[in-house]
Structures are given as structure tokens and as C-alpha cells.
Protein backbone atom coordinates (compact mmCIF):
# COMPACT_ATOMS: atom_id res chain seq x y z
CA UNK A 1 0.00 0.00 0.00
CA UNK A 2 1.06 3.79 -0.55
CA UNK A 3 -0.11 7.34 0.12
CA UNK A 4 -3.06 8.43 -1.36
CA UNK A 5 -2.71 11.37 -3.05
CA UNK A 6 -5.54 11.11 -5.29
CA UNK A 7 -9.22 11.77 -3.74
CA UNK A 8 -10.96 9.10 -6.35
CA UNK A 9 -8.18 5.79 -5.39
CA UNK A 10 -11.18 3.33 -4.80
CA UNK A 11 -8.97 0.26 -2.50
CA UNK A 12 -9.69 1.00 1.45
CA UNK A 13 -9.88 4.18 3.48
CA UNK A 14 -8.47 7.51 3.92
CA UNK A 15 -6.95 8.59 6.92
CA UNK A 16 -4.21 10.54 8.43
CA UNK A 17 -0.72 9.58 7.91
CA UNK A 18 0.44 7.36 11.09
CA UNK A 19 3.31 10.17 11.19
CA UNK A 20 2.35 13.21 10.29
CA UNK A 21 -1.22 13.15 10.18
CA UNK A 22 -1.29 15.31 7.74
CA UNK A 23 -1.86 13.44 4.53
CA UNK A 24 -4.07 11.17 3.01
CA UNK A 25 -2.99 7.30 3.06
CA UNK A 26 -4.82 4.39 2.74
CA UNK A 27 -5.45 1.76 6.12
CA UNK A 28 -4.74 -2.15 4.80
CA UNK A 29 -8.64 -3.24 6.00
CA UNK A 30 -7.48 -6.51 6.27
CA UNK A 31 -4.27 -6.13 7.99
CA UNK A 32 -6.08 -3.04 9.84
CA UNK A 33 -2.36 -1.58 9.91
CA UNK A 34 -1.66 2.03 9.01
CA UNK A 35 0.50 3.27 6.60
CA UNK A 36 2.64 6.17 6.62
CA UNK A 37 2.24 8.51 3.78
CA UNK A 38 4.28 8.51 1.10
CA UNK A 39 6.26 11.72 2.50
CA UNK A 40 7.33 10.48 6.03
CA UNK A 41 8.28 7.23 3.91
CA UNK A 42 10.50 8.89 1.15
CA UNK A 43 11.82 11.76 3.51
CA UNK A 44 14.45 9.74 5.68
CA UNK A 45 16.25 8.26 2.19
CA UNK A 46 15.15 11.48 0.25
CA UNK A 47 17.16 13.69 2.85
CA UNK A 48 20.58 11.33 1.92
CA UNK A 49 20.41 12.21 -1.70
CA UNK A 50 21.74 14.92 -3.84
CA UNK A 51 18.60 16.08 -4.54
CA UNK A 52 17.82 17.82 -2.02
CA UNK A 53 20.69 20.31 -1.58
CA UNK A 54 19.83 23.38 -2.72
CA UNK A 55 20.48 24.47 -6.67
CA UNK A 56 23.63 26.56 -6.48
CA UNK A 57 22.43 29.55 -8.29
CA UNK A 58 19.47 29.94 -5.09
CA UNK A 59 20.78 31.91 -1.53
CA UNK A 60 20.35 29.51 0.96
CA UNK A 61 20.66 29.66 5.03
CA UNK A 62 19.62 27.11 7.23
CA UNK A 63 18.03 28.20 10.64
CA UNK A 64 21.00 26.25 12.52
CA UNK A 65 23.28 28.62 11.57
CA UNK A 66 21.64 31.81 13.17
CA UNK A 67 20.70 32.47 16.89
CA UNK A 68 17.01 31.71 17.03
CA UNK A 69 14.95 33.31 20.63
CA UNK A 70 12.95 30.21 21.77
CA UNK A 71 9.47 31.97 22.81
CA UNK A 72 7.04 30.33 25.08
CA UNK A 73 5.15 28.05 22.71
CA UNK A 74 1.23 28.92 21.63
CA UNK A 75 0.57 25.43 20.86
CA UNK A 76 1.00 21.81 22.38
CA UNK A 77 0.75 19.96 18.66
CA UNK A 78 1.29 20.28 15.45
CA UNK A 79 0.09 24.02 13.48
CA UNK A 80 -2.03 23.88 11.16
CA UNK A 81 -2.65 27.31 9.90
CA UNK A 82 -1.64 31.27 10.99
CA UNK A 83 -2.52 34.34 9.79
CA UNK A 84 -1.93 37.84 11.11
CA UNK A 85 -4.71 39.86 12.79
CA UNK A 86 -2.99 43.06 13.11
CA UNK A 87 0.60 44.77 13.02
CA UNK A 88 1.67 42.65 16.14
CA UNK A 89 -0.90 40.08 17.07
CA UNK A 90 -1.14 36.73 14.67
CA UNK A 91 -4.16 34.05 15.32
CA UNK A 92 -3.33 29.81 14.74
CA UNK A 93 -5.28 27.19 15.24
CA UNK A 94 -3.54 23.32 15.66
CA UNK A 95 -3.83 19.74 16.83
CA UNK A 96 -4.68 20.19 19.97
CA UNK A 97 -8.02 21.76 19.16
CA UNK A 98 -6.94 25.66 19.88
CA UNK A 99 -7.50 28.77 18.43
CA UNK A 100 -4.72 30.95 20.17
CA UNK A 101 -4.12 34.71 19.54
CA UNK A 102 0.04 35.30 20.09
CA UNK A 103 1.70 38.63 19.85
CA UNK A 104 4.83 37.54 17.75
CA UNK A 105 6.65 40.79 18.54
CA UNK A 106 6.85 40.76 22.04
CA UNK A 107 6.59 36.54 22.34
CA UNK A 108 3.65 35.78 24.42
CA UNK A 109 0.34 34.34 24.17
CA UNK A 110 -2.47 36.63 24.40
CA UNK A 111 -5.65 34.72 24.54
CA UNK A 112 -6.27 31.37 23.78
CA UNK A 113 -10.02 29.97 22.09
CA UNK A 114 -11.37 26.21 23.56
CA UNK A 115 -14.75 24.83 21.70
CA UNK A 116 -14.04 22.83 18.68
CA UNK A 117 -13.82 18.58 19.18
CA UNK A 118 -11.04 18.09 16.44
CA UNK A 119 -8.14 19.49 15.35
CA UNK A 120 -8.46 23.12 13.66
CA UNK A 121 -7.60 23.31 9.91
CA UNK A 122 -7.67 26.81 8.56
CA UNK A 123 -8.40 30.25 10.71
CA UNK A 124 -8.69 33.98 9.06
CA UNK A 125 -8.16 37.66 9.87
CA UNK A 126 -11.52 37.72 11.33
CA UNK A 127 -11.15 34.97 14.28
CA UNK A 128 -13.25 32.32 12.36
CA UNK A 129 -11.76 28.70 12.91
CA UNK A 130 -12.78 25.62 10.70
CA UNK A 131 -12.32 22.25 12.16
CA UNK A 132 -12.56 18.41 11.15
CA UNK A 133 -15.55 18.57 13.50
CA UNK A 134 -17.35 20.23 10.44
CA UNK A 135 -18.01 23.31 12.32
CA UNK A 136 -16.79 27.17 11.75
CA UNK A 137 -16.72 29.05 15.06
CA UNK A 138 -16.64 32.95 15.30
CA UNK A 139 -14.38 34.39 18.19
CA UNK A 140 -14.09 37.80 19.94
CA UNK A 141 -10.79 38.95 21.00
CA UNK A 142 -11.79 41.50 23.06
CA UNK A 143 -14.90 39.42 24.44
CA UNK A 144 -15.15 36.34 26.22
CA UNK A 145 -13.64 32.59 25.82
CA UNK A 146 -16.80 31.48 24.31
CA UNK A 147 -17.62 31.24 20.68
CA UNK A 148 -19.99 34.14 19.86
CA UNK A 149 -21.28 32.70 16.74
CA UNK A 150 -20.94 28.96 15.02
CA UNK A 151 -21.76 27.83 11.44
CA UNK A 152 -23.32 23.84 11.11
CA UNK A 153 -23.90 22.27 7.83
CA UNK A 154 -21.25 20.47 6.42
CA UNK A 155 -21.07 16.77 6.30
CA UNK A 156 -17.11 16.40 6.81
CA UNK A 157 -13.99 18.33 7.64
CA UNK A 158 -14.27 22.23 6.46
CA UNK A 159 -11.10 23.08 4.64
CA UNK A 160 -11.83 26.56 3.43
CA UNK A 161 -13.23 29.59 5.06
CA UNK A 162 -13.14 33.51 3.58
CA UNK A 163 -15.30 36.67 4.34
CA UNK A 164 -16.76 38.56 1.92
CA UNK A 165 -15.41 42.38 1.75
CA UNK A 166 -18.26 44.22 3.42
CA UNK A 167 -17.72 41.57 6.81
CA UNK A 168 -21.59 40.25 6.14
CA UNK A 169 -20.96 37.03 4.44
CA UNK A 170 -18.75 33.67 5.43
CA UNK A 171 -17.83 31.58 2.61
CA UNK A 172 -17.20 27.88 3.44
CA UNK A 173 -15.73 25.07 1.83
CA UNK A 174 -15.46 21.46 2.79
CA UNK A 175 -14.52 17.93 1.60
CA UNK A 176 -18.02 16.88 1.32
CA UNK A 177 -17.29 18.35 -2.10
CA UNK A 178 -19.85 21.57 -1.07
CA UNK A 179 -19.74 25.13 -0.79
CA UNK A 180 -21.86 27.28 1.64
CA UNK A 181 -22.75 30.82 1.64
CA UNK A 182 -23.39 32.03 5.42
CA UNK A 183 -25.26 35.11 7.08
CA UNK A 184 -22.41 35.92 9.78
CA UNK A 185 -24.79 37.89 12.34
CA UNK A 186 -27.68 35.00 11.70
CA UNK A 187 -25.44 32.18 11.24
CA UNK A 188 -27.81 30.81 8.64
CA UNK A 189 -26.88 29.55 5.23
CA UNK A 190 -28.00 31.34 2.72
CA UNK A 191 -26.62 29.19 -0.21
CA UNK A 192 -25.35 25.87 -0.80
CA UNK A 193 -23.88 24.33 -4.28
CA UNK A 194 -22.64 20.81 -4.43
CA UNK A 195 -20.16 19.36 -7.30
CA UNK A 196 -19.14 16.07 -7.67
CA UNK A 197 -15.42 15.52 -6.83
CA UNK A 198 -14.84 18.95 -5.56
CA UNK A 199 -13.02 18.25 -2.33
CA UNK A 200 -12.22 21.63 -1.08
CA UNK A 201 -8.73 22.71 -0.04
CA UNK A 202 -8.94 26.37 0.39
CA UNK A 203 -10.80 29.28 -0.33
CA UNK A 204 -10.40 33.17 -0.89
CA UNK A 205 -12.50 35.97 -1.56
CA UNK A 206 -11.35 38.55 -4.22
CA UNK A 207 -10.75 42.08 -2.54
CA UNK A 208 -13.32 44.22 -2.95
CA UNK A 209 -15.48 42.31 -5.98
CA UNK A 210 -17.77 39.57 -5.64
CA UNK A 211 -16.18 36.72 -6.66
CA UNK A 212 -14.57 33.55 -4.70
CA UNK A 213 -12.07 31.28 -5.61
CA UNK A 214 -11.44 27.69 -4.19
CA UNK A 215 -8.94 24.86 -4.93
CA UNK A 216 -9.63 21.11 -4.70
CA UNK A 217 -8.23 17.80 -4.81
CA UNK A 218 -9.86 17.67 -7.91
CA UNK A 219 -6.62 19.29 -9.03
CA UNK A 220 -9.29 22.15 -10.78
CA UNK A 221 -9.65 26.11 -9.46
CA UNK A 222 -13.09 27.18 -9.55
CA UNK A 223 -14.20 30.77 -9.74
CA UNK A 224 -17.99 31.57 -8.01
CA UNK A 225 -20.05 34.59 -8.12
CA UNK A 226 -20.85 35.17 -4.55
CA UNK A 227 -24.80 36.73 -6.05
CA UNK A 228 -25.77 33.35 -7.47
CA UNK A 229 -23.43 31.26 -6.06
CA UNK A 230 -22.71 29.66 -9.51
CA UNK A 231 -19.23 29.07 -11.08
CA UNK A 232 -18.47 31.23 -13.47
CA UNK A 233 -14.77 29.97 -14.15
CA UNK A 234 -12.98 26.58 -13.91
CA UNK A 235 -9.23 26.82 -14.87
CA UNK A 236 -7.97 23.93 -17.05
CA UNK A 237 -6.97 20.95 -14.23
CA UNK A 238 -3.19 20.76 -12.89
CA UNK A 239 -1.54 17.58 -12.90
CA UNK A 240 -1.58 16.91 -8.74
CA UNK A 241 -3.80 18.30 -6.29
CA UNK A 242 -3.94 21.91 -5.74
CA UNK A 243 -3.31 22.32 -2.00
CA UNK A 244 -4.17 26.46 -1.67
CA UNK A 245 -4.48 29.87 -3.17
CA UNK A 246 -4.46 33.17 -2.47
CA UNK A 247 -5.24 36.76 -4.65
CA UNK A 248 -3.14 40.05 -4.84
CA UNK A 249 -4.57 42.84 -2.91
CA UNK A 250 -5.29 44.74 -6.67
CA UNK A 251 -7.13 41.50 -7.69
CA UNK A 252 -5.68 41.06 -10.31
CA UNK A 253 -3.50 37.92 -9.89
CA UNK A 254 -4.12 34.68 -8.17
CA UNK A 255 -1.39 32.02 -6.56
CA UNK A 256 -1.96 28.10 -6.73
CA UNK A 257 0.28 25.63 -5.64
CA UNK A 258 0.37 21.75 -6.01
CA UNK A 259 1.19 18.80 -3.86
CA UNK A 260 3.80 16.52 -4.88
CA UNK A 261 6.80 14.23 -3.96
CA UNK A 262 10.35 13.93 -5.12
CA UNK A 263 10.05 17.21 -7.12
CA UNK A 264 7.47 15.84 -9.01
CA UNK A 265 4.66 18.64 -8.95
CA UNK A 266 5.37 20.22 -5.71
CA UNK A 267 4.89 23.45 -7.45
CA UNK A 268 3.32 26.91 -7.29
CA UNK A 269 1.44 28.98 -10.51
CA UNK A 270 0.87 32.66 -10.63
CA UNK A 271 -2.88 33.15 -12.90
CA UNK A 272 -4.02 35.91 -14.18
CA UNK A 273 -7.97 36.90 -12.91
CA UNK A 274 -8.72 39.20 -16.08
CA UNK A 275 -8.27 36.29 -18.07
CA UNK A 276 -9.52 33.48 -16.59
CA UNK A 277 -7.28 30.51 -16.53
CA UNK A 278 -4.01 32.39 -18.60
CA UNK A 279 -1.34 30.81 -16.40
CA UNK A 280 1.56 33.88 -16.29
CA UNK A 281 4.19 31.78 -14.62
CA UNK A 282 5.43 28.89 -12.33
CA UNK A 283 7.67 28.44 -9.14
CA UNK A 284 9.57 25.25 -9.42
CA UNK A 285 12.01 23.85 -6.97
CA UNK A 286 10.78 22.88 -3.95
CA UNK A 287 10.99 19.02 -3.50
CA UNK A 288 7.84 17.64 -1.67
CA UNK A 289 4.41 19.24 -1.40
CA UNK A 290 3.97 23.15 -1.68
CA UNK A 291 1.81 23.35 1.01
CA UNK A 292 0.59 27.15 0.95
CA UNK A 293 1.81 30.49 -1.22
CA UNK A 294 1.57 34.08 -0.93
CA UNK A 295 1.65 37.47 -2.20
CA UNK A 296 4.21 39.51 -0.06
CA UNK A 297 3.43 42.90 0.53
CA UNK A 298 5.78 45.48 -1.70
CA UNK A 299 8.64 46.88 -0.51
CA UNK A 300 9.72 50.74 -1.90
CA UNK A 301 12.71 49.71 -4.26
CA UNK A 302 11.98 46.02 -4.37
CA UNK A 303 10.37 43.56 -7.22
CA UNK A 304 7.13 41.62 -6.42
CA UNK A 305 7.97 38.61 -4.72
CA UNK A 306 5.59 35.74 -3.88
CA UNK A 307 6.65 33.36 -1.18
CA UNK A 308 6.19 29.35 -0.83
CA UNK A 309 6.23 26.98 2.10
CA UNK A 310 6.26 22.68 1.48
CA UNK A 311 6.09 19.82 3.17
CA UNK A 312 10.58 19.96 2.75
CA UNK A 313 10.81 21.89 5.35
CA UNK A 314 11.75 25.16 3.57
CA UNK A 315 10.97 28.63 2.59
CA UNK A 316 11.66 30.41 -0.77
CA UNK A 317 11.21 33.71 -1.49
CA UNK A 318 10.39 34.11 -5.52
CA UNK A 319 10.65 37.27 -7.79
CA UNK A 320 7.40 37.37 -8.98
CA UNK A 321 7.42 38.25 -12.65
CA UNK A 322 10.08 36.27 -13.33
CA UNK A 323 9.77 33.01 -11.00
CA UNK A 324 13.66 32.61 -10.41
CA UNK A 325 13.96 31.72 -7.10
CA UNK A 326 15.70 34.53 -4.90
CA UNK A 327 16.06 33.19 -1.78
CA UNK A 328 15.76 29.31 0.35
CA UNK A 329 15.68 29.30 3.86
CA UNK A 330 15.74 25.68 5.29
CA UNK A 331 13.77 25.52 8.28
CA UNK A 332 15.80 22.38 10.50
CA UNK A 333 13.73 19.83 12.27
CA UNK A 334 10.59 21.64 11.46
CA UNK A 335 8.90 18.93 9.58
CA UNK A 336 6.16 19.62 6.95
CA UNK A 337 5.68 23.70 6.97
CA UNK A 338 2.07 24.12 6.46
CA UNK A 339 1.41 27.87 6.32
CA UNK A 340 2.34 31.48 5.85
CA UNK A 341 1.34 35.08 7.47
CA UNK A 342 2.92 38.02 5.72
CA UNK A 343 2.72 40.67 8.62
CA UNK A 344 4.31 43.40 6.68
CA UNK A 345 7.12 43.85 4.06
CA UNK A 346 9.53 42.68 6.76
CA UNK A 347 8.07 40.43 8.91
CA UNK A 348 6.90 36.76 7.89
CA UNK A 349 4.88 33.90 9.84
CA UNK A 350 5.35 30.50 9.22
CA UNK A 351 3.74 27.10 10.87
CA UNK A 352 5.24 23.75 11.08
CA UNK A 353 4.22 20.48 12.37
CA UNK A 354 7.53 19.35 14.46
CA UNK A 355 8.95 23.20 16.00
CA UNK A 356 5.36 25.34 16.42
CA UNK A 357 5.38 28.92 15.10
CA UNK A 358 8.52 30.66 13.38
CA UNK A 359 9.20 34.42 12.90
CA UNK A 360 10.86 35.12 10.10
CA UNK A 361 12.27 38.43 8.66
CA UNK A 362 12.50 39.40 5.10
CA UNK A 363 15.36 42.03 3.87
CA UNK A 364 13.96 43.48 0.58
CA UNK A 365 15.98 44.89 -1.97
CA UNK A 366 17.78 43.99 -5.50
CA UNK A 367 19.16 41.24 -3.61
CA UNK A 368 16.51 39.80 -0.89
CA UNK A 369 17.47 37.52 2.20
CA UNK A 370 15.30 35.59 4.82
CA UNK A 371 16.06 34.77 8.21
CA UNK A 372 14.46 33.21 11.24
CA UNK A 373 14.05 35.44 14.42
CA UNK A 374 12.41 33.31 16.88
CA UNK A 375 10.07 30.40 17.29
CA UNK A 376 7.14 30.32 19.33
């Protein structure tokens, strides 16, 4: 048996990697045994090879050769997701069920959010956490502990959630191949539009229009009008999985990236949204699943660079136009990295399975560098 990687393999059933957890592999019914995914079984041999040093012509720095502050930690498990609230504070949600609000500047917790049953899988700006116990729960910072509104619907783990630009709607998405339109102040869905195969893996709202845009397992990017909750736009279907996305704050460009092992797919894809599915360029070199990308906010003096974490346990920094790799920062003994928070042009968020949350600053320029400031 081997890792799943494709949502439609028909022999036994999908779980969580025996390692990682993080993947989809396949449990032997009638051995009843577990599997490990095919990333925790390639990595150990994978990390021997030539293949995964660095291409000369890339900058490269591994973590273990700068002084890194150890913060107290915000979680007790593996990180799923992070995003930054404001100019100091950053929310994540992880294994152990938490939605914790951290300021990363001065490295302490600040509050820390108990209600969901399973692990959380994505959170936003907003203080909305989805779970795997199909639920979206709305949190106030300034409030109380308890969950001041909750979403109920979806049939299995919610992957996706974005809110629309006026703060009235909550888009959902899930792997019970739906997506729901939500009244945030009611918590009633408003809209609900099911497609076969479309396993959900993220979702974003365009700034300031009404569209949406979700990725799937399907491998496809759909496009939705957030009025009739139809799609309006499918992009022509990658060859692996497309794991997340995210839009430029203009709206004029959105980021993909694929899963992938041995530097097969593993990559990321910069679209154009004026011309649905025109694929401008894309970001090859990372070695094992590109688990999330993301516009970087623009520097005075600097070119537009885009930013990439994977399952390989690294960071690059990419010029944007161009998609020649400026920049790989290794992050050591992290494990799968998961997800990226741009907090400003300087200051960059990552989460990883194996070392929690890592602060990472970004020197812009003609010649841009990455290094990590502290984990937490």
C-alpha cells in the first residue's frame, strides 16, 4: 500500500498519515495496519540524496546557523494554519483543538479559544476557525472565551473559510465536495452548491469584488459569483492536487500551488484573474508538497515577490514576474511547513508540524534575504 494522493483511489480508506497526520494514506482493511504517507516514507532516504541540496544559483541559510529566541510556545501539537490579525498580534489554530491569539513581537500568548472537538484546519483575519468537527466558530478577541457565533452544515472536515469584503458574508468550503454561503450575524446559510469531486482545499474571496475562488483535490480552481453562487470559471486541471491559493490585494492575480513528492509537482502557478485561466508563470524547486503560497506585501525599491512553504521543510522567497527563485531558507527539524502570514514587508509567519510557530524576517531589496528570528 502507498499514500493516497488522489481523492478518487477506490482500495480501502483515507486517513491521516500514522506520522504526520497530515496526509491522506490508505489503512490495509485486512491487515487493519496504518501506513505512513508517502512523505514520512521517502523523507528519511530522500534527505541522503543529492537532490535535495539546494540548486547553487538559489541563496540559501539554514536556521542552525543563526541564533534563534525560543518563545514560550502557543501550541501543544502540530500548526495547522496562521494568519496575522494586526501589526503585532497573529491568530493559529492546531492539533490540539486551539485557536490561540500570540503577539509575535513581544513573544507571548495573548488569549487562547477552547470549543471545537477536532483538530483546527484553517483560521482567518476575522477569528473564524474551521475544524474536522465540520463546524466554523466565530471568536471575539476582546470578548469572552466562548464562541460568539458557530456555522453547522457540512457533512465532513471544512477546509476553506473567507469573508466577503463588506464583513456580512462567510464563505465555506469542505470535503463533502460543497460550498456554503453564510449570514455571519444570523449564522444561517444562505446558499449551498454541491459538485461532484470537488473536495475543497482552500478558499479566498477577491478584494473588494464579488467573486470567490477555491482549490480542490480535484486538481481544478473554480471561480464563483458570490450573487448566485454559480461558477463562473474553472481553470484547465493541474496535474496533482492543488493544496491552496491566495489573490493580490489589486485583484488582479491569483497564486496556486500543487502537492507533490520527489520534485514531481510540488509546485506553485501565478494566474491571471482578467483572463480566466491564462497561467503567467510557475515556481519550481521545492521538492515535496507546496503546502501554501503568498503574495508579499511590496517593498519601496523592491520587485514583487511571492513566497512558498512545502512539506521539505523550507521557505523560498520568488521574484514574482520572473519566478527565479531569490532566496531558500531551510527551516531544520521543522517537519512539513504548512502555512504562511505576511505581517508586513519585513516580517513573515510561518507554521510547522515538528517546531510550532517561526518568525521570520525578510530584507527586501535587489538582492533579498530571509532569516528566522524566533520560534514560538
Amino acid at each position: 500500500m502507498q499514500g493516497a494522493f488522489c481523492a478518487d483511489r477506490k482500495l480501502g480508506l483515507q486517513e491521516g498519515c500514522g506520522n504526520c497526520r497530515y496526509l491522506s494514506v490508505l489503512r490495509d482493511t485486512a491487515a487493519s495496519t496504518v501506513v505512513l504517507c508517502t512523505f514520512c516514507m521517502l523523507l528519511k532516504l530522500h534527505r541522503r540524496s543529492d537532490h535535495f541540496l539546494c540548486r547553487t544559483r538559489e541563496r540559501v541559510e539554514s536556521s542552525a546557523l543563526t541564533q534563534v529566541v525560543q518563545y514560550e510556545p502557543a501550541h501543544s501539537d502540530a500548526i495547522n494554519c496562521v494568519t496575522s490579525l494586526t501589526s503585532d498580534l497573529c491568530v493559529s489554530g492546531g492539533s490540539d483543538q486551539v485557536v490561540v491569539v500570540y503577539d509575535w513581537r513581544a513573544g507571548k500568548p495573548c488569549k487562547a479559544f477552547h470549543g471545537h472537538s477536532k483538530e483546527i484546519t484553517k483560521v482567518n483575519t476575522c477569528i473564524f476557525s474551521a475544524s474536522r468537527d465540520k463546524s466554523v466558530l466565530q471568536w471575539d478577541f476582546a470578548g469572552g472565551r466562548d464562541p460568539v457565533q458557530s456555522f453547522h452544515g457540512h457533512e465532513l472536515v471544512i477546509n476553506g473559510v473567507a469573508i466577503s469584503p463588506d464583513g456580512s458574508k462567510l464563505c465555506t468550503g469542505s470535503r463533502d465536495n460543497s460550498m456554503r454561503l453564510w449570514d455571519i450575524e444570523t449564522g444561517k446559510c444562505l446558499q449551498k452548491n454541491t459538485i461532484s469531486r470537488n473536495l475543497v482545499t482552500h478558499v479566498c474571496w477577491v478584494p473588494g469584488g464579488t467573486s470567490v475562488v477555491q482549490t480542490s483535490e480535484d486538481k481544478t480552481i473554480r471561480v464563483w459569483d458570490s450573487r448566485s453562487w454559480q461558477v463562473t470559471n474553472t481553470f484547465p486541471a493541474k496535474q496533482y492536487i492543488q493544496t491552496h491559493c491566495d489573490i493580490s490585494t489589486n485583484g488582479n492575480h491569483l497564486l496556486s500551488c500543487s502537492n507533490g513528492f520527489t520534485g514531481h509537482g510540488c509546485e506553485a502557478t501565478l494566474w491571471d484573474l482578467r483572463q480566466p485561466g491564462c497561467k503567467v508563470v510557475e515556481y519550481r524547486g521545492h521538492l515535496h508538497t507546496t503546502a501554501c503560497c503568498v503574495f508579499l506585501p511590496a517593498a519601496l525599491g523592491s520587485p514583487s515577490l511571492v513566497a512558498s512553504a512545502s512539506y521539505d521543510g523550507s521557505v523560498k522567497i520568488w521574484n514574482q514576474n520572473t519566478a527565479v527563485c531569490l532566496y531558500t531558507l531551510s527551516l531544520d527539524g521543522s517537519g512539513p511547513l504548512v502555512s504562511l502570514a505576511p505581517c508586513d514587508s519585513s516580517n513573515l509567519l510561518c507554521a510547522s508540524f515538528n517546531t510550532g510557530l517561526h518568525h521570520l524576517h525578510l530584507s527586501q531589496g535587489t538582492v533579498p534575504s530571509l532569516r528566522e528570528v524566533a520560534r514560538f
